[in-house]
N, C-alpha and C. Protein backbone atom coordinates (compact mmCIF):
# COMPACT_ATOMS: atom_id res chain seq x y z
N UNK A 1 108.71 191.07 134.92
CA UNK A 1 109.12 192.43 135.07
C UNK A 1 108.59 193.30 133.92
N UNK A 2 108.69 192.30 132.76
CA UNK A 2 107.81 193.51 131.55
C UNK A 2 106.71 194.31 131.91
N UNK A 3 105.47 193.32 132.48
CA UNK A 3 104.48 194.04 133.03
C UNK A 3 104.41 195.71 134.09
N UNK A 4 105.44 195.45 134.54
CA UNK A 4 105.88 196.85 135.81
C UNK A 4 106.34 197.57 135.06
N UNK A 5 107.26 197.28 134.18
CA UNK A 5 107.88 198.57 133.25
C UNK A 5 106.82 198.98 132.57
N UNK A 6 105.80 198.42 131.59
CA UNK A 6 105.08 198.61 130.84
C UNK A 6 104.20 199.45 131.78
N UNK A 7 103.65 199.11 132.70
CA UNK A 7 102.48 200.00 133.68
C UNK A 7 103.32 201.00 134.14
N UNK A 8 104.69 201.64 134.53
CA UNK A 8 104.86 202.72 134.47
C UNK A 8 104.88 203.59 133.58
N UNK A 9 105.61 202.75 132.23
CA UNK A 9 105.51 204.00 131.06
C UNK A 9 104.49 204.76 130.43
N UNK A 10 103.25 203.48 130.61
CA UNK A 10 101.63 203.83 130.14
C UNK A 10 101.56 205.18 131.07
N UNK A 11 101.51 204.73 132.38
CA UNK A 11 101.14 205.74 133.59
C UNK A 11 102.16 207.19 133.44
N UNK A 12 103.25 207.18 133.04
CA UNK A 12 104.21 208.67 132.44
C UNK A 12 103.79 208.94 130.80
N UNK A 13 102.82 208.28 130.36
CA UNK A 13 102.52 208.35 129.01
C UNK A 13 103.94 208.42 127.99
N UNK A 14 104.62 207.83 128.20
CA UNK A 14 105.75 207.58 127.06
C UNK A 14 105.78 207.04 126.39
N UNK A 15 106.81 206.85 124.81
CA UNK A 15 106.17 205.58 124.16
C UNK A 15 107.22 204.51 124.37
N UNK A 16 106.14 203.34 123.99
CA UNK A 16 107.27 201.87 124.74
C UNK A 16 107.87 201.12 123.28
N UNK A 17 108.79 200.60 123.34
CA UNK A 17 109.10 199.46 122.76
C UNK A 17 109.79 198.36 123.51
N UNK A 18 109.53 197.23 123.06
CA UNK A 18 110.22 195.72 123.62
C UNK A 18 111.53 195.24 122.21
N UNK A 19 112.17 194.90 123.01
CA UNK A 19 113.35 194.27 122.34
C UNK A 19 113.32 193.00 122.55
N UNK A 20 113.28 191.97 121.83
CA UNK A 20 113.63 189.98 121.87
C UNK A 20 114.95 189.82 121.77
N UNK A 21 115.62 189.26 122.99
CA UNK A 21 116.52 189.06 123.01
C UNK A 21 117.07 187.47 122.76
N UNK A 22 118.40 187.24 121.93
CA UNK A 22 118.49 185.76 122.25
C UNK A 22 117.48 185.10 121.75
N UNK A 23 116.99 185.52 120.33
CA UNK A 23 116.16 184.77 119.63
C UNK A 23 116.56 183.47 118.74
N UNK A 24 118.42 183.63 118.67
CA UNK A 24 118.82 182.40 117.84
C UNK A 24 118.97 181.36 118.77
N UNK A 25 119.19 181.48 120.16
CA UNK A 25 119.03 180.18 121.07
C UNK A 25 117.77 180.03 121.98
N UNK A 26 116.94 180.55 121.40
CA UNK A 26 115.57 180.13 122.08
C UNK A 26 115.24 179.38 121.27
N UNK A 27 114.10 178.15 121.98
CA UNK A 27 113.54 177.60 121.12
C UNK A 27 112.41 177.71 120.77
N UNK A 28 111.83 177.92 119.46
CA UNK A 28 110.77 178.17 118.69
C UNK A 28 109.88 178.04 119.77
N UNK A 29 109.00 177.52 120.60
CA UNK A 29 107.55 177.31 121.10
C UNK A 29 107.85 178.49 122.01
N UNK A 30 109.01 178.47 122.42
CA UNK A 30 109.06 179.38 123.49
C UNK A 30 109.38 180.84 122.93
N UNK A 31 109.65 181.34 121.65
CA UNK A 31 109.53 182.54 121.07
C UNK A 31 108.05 182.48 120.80
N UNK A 32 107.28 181.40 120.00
CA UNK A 32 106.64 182.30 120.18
C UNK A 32 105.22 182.64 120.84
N UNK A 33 105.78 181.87 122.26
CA UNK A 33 104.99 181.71 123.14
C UNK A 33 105.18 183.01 123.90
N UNK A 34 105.87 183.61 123.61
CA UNK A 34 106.64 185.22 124.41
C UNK A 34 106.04 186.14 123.63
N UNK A 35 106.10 186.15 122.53
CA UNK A 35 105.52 187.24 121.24
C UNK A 35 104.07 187.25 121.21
N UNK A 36 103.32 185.81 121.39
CA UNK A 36 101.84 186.06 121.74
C UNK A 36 101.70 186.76 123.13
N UNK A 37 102.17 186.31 123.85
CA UNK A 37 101.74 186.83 125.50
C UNK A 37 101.88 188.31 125.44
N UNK A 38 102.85 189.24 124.52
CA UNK A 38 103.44 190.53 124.63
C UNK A 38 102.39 190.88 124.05
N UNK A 39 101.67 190.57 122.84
CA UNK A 39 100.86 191.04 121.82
C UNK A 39 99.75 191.35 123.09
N UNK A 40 99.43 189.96 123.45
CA UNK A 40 97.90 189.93 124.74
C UNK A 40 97.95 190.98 125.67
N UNK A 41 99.35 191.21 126.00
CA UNK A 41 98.46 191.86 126.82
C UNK A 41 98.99 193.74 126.31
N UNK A 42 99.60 194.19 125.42
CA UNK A 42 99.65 195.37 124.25
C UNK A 42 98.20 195.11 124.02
N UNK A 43 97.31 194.26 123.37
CA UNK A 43 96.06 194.18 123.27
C UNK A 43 94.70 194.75 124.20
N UNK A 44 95.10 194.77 125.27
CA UNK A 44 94.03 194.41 126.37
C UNK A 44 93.41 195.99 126.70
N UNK A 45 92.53 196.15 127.03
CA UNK A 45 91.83 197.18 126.92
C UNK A 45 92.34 198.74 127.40
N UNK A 46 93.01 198.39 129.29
CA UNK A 46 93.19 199.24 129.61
C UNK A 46 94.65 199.95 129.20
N UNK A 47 95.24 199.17 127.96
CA UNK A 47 96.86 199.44 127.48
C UNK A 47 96.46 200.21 126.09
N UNK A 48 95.57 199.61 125.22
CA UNK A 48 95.12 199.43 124.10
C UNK A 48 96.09 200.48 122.95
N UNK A 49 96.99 199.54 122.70
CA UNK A 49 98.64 199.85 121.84
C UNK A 49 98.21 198.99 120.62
N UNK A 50 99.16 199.30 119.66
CA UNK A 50 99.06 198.37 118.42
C UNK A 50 100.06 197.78 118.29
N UNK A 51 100.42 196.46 118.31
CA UNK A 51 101.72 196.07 118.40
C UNK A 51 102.00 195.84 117.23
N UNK A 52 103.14 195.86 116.59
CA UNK A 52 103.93 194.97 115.42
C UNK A 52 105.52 195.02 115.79
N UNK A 53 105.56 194.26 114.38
CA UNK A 53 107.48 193.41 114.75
C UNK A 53 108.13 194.96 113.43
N UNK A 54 109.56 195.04 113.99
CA UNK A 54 109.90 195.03 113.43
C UNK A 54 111.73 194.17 113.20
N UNK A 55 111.60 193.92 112.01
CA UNK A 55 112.59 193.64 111.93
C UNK A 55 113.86 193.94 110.92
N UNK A 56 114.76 193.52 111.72
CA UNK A 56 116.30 194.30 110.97
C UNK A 56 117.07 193.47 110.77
N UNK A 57 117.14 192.89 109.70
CA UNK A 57 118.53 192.21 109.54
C UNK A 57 119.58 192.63 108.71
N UNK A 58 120.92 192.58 109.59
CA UNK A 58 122.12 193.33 109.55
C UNK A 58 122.95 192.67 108.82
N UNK A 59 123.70 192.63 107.61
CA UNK A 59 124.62 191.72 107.33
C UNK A 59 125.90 192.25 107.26
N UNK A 60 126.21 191.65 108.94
CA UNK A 60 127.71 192.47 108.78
C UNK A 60 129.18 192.26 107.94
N UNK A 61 129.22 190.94 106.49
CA UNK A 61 129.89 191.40 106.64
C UNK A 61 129.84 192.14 105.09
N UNK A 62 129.13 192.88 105.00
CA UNK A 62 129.21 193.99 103.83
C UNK A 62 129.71 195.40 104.23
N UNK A 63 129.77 195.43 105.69
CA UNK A 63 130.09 196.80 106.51
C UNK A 63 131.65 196.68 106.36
N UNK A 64 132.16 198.02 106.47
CA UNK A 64 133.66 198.36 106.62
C UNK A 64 134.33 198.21 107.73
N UNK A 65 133.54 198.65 108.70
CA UNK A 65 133.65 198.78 109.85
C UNK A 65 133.35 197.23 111.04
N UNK A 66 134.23 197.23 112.00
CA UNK A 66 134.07 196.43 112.96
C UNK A 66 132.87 196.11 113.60
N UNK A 67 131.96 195.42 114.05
CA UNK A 67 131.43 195.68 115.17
C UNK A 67 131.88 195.78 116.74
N UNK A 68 131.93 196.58 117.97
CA UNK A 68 131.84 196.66 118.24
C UNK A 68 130.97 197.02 119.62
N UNK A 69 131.50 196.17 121.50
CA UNK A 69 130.30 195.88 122.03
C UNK A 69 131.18 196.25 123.55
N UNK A 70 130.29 197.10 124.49
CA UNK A 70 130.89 197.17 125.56
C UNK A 70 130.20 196.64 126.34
N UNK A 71 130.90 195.49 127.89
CA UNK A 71 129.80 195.33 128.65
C UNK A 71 130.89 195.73 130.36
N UNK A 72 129.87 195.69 131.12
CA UNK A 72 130.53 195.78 132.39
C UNK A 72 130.64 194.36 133.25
């Protein structure tokens, strides 16, 4: 499904980002067998994006505040 989202947003010219989800119970080959494939095809001519990571790590518990999470 990445691919369809990605070819509409190119095609509305918006800008994209990807989120990795569930990276502490994946297992390694398979992260980063996901992160190359995303890069390949961000790479490929008719997309031609620059990809990079970013990353955030949160340490909650220095925060005051709760986290909080809603789902349906």
């Amino acid at each position: 499904m990445c691919k369809e989202h990605m070819g509409v947003a190119l095609a509305l010219k918006v800008p994209v980002f990807f989120v990795v989800t569930k990276v502490d119970i994946c297992p390694e080959h398979v992260l980063k067998h996901t992160l190359a494939t995303l890069q390949a095809i961000l790479k490929k001519p008719g997309v031609k994006k620059k990809p990079f990571m970013v990353s955030l790590q949160l340490h909650l518990h220095h925060l005051q505040a709760s986290p909080e999470r809603e789902v349906s």
